[in-house]
N, C-alpha and C. Protein backbone atom coordinates (compact mmCIF):
# COMPACT_ATOMS: atom_id res chain seq x y z
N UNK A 1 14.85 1.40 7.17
CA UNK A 1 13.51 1.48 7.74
C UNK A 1 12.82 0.13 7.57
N UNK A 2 12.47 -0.39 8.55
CA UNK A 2 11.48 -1.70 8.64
C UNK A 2 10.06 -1.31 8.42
N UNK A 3 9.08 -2.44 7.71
CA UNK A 3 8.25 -2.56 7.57
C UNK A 3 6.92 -2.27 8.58
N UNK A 4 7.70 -2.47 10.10
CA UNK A 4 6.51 -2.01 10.74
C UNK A 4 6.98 -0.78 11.51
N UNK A 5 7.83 -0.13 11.29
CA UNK A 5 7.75 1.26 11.24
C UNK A 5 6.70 2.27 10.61
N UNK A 6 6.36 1.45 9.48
CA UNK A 6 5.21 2.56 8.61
C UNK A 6 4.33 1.56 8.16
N UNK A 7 4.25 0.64 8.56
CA UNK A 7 2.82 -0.18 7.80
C UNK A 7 1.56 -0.63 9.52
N UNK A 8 0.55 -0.33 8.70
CA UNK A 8 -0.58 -0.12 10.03
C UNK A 8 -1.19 -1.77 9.36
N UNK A 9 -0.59 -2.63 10.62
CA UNK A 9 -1.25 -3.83 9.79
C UNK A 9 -2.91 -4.34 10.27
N UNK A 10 -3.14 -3.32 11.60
CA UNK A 10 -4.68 -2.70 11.92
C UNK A 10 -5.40 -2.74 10.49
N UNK A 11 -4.73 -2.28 9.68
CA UNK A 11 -5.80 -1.67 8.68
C UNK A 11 -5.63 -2.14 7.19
N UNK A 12 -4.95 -3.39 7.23
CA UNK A 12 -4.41 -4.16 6.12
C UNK A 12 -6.03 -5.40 5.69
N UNK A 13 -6.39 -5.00 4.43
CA UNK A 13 -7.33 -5.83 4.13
C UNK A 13 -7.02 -7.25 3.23
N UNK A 14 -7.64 -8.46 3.54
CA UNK A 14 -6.78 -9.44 3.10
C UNK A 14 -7.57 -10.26 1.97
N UNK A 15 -9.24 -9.32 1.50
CA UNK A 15 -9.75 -9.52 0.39
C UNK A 15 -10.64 -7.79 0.29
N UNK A 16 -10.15 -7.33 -0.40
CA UNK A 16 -10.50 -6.20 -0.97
C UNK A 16 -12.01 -6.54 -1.30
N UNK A 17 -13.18 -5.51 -1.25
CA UNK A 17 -14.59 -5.51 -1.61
C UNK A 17 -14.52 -4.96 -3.33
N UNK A 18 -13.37 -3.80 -3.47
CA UNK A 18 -13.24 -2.67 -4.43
C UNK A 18 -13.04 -3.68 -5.80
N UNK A 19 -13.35 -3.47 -6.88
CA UNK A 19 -13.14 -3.62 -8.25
C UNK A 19 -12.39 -3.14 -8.82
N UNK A 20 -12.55 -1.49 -8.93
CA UNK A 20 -11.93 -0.53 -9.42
C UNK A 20 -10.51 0.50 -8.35
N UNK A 21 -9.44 0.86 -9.74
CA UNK A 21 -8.74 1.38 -8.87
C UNK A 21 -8.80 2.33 -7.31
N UNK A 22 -10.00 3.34 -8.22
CA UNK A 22 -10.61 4.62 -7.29
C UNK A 22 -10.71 3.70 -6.07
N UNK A 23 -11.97 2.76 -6.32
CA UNK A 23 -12.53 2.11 -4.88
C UNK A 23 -11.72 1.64 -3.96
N UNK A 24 -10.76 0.88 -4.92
CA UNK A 24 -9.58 0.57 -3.55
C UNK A 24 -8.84 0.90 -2.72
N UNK A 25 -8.53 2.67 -3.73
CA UNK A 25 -7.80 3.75 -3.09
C UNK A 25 -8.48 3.71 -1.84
N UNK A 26 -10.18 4.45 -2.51
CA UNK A 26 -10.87 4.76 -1.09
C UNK A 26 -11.05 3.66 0.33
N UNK A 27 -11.15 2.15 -0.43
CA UNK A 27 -11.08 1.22 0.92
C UNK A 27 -10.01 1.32 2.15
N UNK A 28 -8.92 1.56 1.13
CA UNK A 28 -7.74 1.31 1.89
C UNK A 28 -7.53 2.48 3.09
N UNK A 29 -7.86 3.92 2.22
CA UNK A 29 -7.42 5.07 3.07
C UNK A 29 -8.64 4.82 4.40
N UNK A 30 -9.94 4.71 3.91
CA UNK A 30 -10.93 4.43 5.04
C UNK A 30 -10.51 3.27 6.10
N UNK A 31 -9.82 2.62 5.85
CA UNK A 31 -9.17 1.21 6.48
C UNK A 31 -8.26 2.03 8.13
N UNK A 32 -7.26 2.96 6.81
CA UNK A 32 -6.11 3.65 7.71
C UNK A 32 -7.32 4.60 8.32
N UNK A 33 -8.11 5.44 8.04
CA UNK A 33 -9.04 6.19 9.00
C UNK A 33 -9.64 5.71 10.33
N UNK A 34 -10.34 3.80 9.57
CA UNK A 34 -10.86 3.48 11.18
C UNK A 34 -10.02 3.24 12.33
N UNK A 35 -8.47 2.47 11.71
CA UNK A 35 -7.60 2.07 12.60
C UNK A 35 -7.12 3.49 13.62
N UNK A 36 -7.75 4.39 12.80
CA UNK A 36 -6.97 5.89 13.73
C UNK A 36 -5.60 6.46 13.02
N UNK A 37 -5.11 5.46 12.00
CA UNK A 37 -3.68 6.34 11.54
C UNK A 37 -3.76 7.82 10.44
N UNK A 38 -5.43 8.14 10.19
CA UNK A 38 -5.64 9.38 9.34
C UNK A 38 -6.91 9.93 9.87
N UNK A 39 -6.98 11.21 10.10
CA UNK A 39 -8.59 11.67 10.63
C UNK A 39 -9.16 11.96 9.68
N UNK A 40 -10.68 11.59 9.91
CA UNK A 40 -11.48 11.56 9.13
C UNK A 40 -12.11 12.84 8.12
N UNK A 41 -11.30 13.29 8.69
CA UNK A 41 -11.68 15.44 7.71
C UNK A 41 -10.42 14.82 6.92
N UNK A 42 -9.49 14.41 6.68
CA UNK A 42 -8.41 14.38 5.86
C UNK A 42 -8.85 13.47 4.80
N UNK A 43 -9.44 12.49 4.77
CA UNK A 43 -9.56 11.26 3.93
C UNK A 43 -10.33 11.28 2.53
N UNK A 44 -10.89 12.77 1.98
CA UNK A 44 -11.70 12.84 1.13
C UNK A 44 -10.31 13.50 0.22
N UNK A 45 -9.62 14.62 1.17
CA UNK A 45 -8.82 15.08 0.33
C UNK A 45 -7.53 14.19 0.46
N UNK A 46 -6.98 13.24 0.95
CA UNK A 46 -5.60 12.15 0.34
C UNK A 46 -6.51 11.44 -0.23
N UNK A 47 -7.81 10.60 -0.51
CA UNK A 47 -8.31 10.17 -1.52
C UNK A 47 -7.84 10.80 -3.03
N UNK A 48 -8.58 11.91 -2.37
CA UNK A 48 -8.09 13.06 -4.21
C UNK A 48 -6.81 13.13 -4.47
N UNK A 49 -5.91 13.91 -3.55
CA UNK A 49 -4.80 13.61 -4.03
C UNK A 49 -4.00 12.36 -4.74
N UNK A 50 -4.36 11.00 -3.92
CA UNK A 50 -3.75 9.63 -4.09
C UNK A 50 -4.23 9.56 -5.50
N UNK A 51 -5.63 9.66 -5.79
CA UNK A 51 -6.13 9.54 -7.27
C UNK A 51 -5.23 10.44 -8.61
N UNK A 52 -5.42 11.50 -7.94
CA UNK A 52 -4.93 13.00 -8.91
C UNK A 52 -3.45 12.15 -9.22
N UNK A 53 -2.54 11.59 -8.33
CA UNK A 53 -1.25 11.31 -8.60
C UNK A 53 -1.44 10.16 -9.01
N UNK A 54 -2.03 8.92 -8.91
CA UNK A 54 -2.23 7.74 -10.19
C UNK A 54 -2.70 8.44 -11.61
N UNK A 55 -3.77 9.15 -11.61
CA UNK A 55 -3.81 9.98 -12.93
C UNK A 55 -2.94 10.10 -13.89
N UNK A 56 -1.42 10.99 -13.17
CA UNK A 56 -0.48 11.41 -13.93
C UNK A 56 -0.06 10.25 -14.10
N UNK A 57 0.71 9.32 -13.24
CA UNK A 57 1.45 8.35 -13.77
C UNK A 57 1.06 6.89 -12.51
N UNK A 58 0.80 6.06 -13.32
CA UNK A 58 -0.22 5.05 -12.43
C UNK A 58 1.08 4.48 -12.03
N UNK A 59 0.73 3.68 -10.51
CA UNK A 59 1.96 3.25 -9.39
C UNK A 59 1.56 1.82 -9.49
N UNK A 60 1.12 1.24 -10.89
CA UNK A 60 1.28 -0.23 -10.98
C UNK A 60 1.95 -0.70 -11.50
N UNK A 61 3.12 -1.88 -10.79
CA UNK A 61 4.64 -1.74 -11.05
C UNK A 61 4.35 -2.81 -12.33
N UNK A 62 3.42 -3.42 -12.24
CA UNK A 62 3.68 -4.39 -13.05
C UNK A 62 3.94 -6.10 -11.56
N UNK A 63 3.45 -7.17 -12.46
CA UNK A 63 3.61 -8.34 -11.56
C UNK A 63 2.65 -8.57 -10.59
N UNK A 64 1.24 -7.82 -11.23
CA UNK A 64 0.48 -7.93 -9.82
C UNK A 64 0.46 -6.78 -8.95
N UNK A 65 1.18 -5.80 -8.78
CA UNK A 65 1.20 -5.09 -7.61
C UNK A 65 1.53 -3.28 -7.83
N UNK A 66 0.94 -2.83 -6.62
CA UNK A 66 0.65 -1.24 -6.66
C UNK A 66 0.94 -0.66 -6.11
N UNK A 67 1.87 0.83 -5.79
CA UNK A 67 2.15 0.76 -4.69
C UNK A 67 1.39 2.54 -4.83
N UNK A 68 -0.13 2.93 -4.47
CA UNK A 68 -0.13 4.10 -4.53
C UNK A 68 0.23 5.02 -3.56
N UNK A 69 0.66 6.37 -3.81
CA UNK A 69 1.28 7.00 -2.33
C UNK A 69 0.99 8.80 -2.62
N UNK A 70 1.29 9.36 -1.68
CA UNK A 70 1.09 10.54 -1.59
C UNK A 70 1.92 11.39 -0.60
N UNK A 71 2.81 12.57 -0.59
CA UNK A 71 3.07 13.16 0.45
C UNK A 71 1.78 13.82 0.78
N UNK A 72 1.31 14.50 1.87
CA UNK A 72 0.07 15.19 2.12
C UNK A 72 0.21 15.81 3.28
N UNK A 73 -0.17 16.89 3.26
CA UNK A 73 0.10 18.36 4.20
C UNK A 73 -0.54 17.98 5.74
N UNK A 74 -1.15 17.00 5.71
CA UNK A 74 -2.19 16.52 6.86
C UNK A 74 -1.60 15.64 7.66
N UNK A 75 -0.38 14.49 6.91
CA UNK A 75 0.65 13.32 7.21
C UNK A 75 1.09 13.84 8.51
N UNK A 76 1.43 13.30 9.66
CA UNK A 76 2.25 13.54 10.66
C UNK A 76 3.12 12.46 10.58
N UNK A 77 3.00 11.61 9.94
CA UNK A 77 4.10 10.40 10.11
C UNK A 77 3.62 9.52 8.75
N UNK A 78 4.46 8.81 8.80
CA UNK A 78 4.64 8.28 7.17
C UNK A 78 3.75 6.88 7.70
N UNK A 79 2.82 6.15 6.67
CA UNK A 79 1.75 5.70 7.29
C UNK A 79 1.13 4.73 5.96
N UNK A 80 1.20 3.36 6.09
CA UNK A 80 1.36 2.48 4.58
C UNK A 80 -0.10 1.43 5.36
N UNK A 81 -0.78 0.92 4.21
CA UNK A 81 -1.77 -0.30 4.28
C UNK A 81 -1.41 -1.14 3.22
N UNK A 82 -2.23 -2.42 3.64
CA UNK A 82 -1.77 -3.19 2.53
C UNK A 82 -3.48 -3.83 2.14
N UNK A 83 -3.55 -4.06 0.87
CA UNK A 83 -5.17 -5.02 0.21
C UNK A 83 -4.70 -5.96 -0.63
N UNK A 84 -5.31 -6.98 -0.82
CA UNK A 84 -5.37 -7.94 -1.58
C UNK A 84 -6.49 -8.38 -2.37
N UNK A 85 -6.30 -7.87 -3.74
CA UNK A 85 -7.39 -9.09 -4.61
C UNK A 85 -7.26 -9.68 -5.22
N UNK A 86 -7.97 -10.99 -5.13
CA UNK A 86 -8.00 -12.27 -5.56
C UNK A 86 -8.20 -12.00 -6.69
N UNK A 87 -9.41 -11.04 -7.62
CA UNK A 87 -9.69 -11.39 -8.37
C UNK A 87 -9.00 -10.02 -9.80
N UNK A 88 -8.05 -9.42 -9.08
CA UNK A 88 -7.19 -8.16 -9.74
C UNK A 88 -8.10 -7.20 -10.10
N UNK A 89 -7.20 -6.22 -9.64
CA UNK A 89 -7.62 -4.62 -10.38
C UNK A 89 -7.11 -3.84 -11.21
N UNK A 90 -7.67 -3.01 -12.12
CA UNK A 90 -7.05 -2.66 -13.23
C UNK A 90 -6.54 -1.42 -12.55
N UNK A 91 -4.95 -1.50 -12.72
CA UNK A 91 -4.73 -0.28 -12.34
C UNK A 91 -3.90 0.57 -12.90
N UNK A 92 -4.39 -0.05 -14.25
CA UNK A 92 -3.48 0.64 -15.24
C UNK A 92 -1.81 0.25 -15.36
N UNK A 93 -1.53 -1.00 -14.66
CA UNK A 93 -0.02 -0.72 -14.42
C UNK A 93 0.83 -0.84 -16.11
N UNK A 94 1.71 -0.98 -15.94
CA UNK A 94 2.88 -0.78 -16.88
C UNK A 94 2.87 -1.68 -17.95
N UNK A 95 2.48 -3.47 -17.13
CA UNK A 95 2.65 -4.44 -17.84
C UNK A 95 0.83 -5.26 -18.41
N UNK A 96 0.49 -4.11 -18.09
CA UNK A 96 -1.06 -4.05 -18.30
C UNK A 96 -1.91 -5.27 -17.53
N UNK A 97 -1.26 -5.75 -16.38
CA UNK A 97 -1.78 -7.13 -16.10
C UNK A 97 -2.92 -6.32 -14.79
N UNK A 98 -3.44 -7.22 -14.40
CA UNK A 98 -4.32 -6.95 -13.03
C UNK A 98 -3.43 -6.79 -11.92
N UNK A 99 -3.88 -5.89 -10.66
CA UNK A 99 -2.62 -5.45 -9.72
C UNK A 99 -3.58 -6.60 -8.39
N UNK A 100 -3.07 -7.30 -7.60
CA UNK A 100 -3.73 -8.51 -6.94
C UNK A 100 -3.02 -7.97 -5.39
N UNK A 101 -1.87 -7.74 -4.75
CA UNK A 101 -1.36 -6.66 -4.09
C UNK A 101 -1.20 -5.20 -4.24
N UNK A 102 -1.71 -4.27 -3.31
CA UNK A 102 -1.62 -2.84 -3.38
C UNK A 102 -1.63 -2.57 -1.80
N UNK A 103 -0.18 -1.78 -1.79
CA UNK A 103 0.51 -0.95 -0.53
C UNK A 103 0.20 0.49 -0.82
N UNK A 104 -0.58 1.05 -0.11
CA UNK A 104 -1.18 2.46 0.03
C UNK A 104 0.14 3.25 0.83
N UNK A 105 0.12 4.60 0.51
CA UNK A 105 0.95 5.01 1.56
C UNK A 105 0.38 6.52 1.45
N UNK A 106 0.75 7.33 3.05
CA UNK A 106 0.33 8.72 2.82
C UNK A 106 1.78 8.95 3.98
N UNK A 107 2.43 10.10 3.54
CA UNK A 107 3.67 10.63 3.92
C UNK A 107 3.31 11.70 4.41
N UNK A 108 4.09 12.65 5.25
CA UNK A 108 4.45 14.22 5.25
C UNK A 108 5.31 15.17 4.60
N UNK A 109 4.54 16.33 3.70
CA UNK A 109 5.25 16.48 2.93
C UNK A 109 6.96 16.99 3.25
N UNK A 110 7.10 17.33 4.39
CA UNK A 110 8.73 17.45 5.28
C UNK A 110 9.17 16.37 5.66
N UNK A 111 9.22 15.04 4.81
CA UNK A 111 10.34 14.40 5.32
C UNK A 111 10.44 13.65 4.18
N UNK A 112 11.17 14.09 3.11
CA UNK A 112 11.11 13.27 1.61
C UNK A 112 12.06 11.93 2.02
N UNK A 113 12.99 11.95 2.89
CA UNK A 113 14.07 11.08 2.93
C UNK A 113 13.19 9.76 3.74
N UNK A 114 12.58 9.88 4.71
CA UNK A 114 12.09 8.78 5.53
C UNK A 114 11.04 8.31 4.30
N UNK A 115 10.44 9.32 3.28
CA UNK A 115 9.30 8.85 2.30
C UNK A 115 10.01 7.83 1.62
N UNK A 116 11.54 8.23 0.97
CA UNK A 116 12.50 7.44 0.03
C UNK A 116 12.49 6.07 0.17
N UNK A 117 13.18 5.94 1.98
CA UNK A 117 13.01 5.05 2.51
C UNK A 117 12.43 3.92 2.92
N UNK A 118 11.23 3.99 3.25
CA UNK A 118 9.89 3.53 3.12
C UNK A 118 9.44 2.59 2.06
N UNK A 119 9.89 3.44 1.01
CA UNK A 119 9.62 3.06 -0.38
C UNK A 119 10.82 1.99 -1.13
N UNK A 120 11.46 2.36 -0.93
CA UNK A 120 12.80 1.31 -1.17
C UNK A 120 12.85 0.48 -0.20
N UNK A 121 11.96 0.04 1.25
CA UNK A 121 11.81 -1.44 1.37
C UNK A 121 10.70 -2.34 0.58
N UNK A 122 9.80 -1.06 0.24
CA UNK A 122 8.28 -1.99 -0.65
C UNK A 122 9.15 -2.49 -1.82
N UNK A 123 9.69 -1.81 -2.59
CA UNK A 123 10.49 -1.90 -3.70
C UNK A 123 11.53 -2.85 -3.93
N UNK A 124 12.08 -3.00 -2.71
CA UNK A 124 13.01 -4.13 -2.33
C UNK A 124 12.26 -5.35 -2.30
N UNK A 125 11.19 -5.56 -1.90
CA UNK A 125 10.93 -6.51 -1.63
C UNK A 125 9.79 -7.03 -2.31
N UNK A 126 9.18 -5.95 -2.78
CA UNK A 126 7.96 -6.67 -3.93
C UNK A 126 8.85 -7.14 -5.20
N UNK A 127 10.20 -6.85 -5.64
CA UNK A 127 11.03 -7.26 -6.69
C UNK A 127 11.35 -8.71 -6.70
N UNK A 128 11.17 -9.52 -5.74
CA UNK A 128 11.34 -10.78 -4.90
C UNK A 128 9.84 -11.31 -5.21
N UNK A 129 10.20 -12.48 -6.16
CA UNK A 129 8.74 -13.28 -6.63
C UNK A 129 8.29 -13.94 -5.79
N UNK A 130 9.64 -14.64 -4.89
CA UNK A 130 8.71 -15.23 -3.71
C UNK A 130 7.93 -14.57 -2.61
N UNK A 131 8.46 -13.24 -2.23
CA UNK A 131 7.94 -12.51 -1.51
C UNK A 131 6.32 -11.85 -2.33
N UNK A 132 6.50 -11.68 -3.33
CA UNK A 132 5.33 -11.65 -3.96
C UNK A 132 3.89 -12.64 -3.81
N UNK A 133 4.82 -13.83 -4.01
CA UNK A 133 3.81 -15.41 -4.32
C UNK A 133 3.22 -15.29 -3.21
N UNK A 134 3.72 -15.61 -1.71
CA UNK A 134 3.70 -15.39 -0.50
C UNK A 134 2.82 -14.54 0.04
N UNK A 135 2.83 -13.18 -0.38
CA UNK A 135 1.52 -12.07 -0.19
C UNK A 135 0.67 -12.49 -0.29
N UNK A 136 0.24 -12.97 -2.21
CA UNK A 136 -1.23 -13.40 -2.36
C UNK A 136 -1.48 -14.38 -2.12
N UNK A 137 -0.83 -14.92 -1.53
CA UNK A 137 -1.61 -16.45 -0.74
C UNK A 137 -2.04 -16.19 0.90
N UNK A 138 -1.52 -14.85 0.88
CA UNK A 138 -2.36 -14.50 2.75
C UNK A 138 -3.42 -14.58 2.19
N UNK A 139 -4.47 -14.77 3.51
CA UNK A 139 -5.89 -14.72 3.57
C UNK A 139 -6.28 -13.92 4.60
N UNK A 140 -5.59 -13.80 5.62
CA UNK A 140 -6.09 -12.74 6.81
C UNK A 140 -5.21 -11.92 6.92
N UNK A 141 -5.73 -10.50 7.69
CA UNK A 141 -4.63 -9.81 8.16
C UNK A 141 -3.32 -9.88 8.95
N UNK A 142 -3.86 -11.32 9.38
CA UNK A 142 -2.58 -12.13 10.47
C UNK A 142 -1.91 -12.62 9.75
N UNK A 143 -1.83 -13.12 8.61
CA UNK A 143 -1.01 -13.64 8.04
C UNK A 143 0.24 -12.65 6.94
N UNK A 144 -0.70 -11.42 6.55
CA UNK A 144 -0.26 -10.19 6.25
C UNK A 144 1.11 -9.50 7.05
N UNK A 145 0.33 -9.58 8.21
CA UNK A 145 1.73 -8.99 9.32
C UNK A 145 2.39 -10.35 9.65
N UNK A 146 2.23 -11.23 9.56
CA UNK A 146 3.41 -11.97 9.80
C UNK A 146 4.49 -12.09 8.79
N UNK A 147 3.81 -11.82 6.92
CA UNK A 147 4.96 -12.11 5.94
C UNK A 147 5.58 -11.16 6.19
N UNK A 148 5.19 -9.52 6.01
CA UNK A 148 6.05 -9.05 6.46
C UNK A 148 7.01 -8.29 7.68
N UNK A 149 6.52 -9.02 8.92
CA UNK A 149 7.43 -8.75 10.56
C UNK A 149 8.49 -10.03 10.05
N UNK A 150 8.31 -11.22 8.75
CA UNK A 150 9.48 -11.88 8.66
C UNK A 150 10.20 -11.37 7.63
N UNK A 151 9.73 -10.77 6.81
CA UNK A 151 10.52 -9.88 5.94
C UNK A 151 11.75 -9.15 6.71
N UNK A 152 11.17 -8.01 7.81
CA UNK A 152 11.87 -7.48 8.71
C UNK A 152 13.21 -8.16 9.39
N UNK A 153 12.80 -9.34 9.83
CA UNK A 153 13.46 -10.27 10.38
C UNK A 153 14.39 -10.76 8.99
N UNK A 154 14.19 -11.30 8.28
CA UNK A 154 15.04 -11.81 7.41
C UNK A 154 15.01 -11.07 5.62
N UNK A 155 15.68 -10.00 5.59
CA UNK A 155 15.79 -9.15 4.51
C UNK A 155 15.38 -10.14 2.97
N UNK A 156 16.01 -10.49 3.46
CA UNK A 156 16.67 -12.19 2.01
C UNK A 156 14.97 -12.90 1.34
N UNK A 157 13.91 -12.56 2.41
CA UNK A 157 12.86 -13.00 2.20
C UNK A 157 12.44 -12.36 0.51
C-alpha cells in the first residue's frame, strides 16, 4: 500500500497551532473533516476514541514522532493526516522526548489487513532518520506531499 492511497495531503498541517496531545488529535481530525475525508457528526466521537486509545497505550514511537490511529465504525476507507511541530508535543512517547511529526489515522473497523498495511508503510518509513530529518524540515503542505509521493516512488527513501 502506497502512501497516497490513505494519506489526505488536503488536510496535512505543516505547523500545528496545538500544544497539547488532545489538541492536536482534535486539529488534525478537524483538518480530515474540512478536506471532506470524515463527516462532521463523526469527529467528536473518533476524537474520543483516538484519545481513549492514546490513554491506554500512547502511539509515540519515540524520535520525534506519533502515529495516533483508530479503527472506527463510521471509517469507510482507511484515511491518514499528517502535522508538524516545530516546537514538540508531549505525547507521552516511549523515549519521553517531544513528538515534532504526528500521522493521524482513522480506519474501518472491517478491514484489519488494509489497517496493517497502511501502518507498516508509516512504520517503514518513519524508522529511516533521513526520512524523518526530511519531514521536519517541510514547511508547507506541498512539500509534505511531495516527501512522501517520493517515498512512494523510491521505497529506499
Amino acid at each position: 500500500m502506497k502512501f497516497k492511497d490513505f494519506i489526505c495531503f488536503e488536510a496535512a498541517i505543516a505547523q500545528l497551532q496545538s500544544t497539547s496531545r488532545d489538541e492536536a488529535i482534535e486539529e488534525l481530525v478537524s483538518s480530515l473533516e474540512k478536506s471532506g475525508k470524515l463527516k462532521k457528526e463523526n469527529s467528536k466521537s473518533i476524537i474520543k476514541a483516538i484519545v481513549k486509545r492514546e490513554n491506554e497505550a500512547s502511539t509515540g514511537l519515540g524520535r520525534g514522532v506519533a502515529i495516533p490511529h483508530v479503527k472506527h465504525k463510521s471509517a469507510n476507507e482507511i484515511v491518514a493526516a499528517i502535522g508538524l511541530s516545530e516546537e514538540g508535543i508531549d505525547f507521552f512517547a516511549l523515549d519521553k522526548m517531544p513528538v515534532h511529526s504526528i500521522i493521524i489515522m482513522v480506519s474501518p473497523q472491517d478491514d484489519p489487513d488494509k489497517h496493517l498495511q497502511a501502518m507498516e508503510n508509516i512504520f517503514k518509513h518513519l524508522q529511516v532518520e533521513k526520512f524523518r530529518k526530511f519531514l521536519r524540515q517541510c514547511r508547507t503542505p506541498e512539500q509534505i506531499k511531495d516527501l512522501f509521493t517520493e517515498a512512494d516512488e523510491d521505497p529506499s527513501l
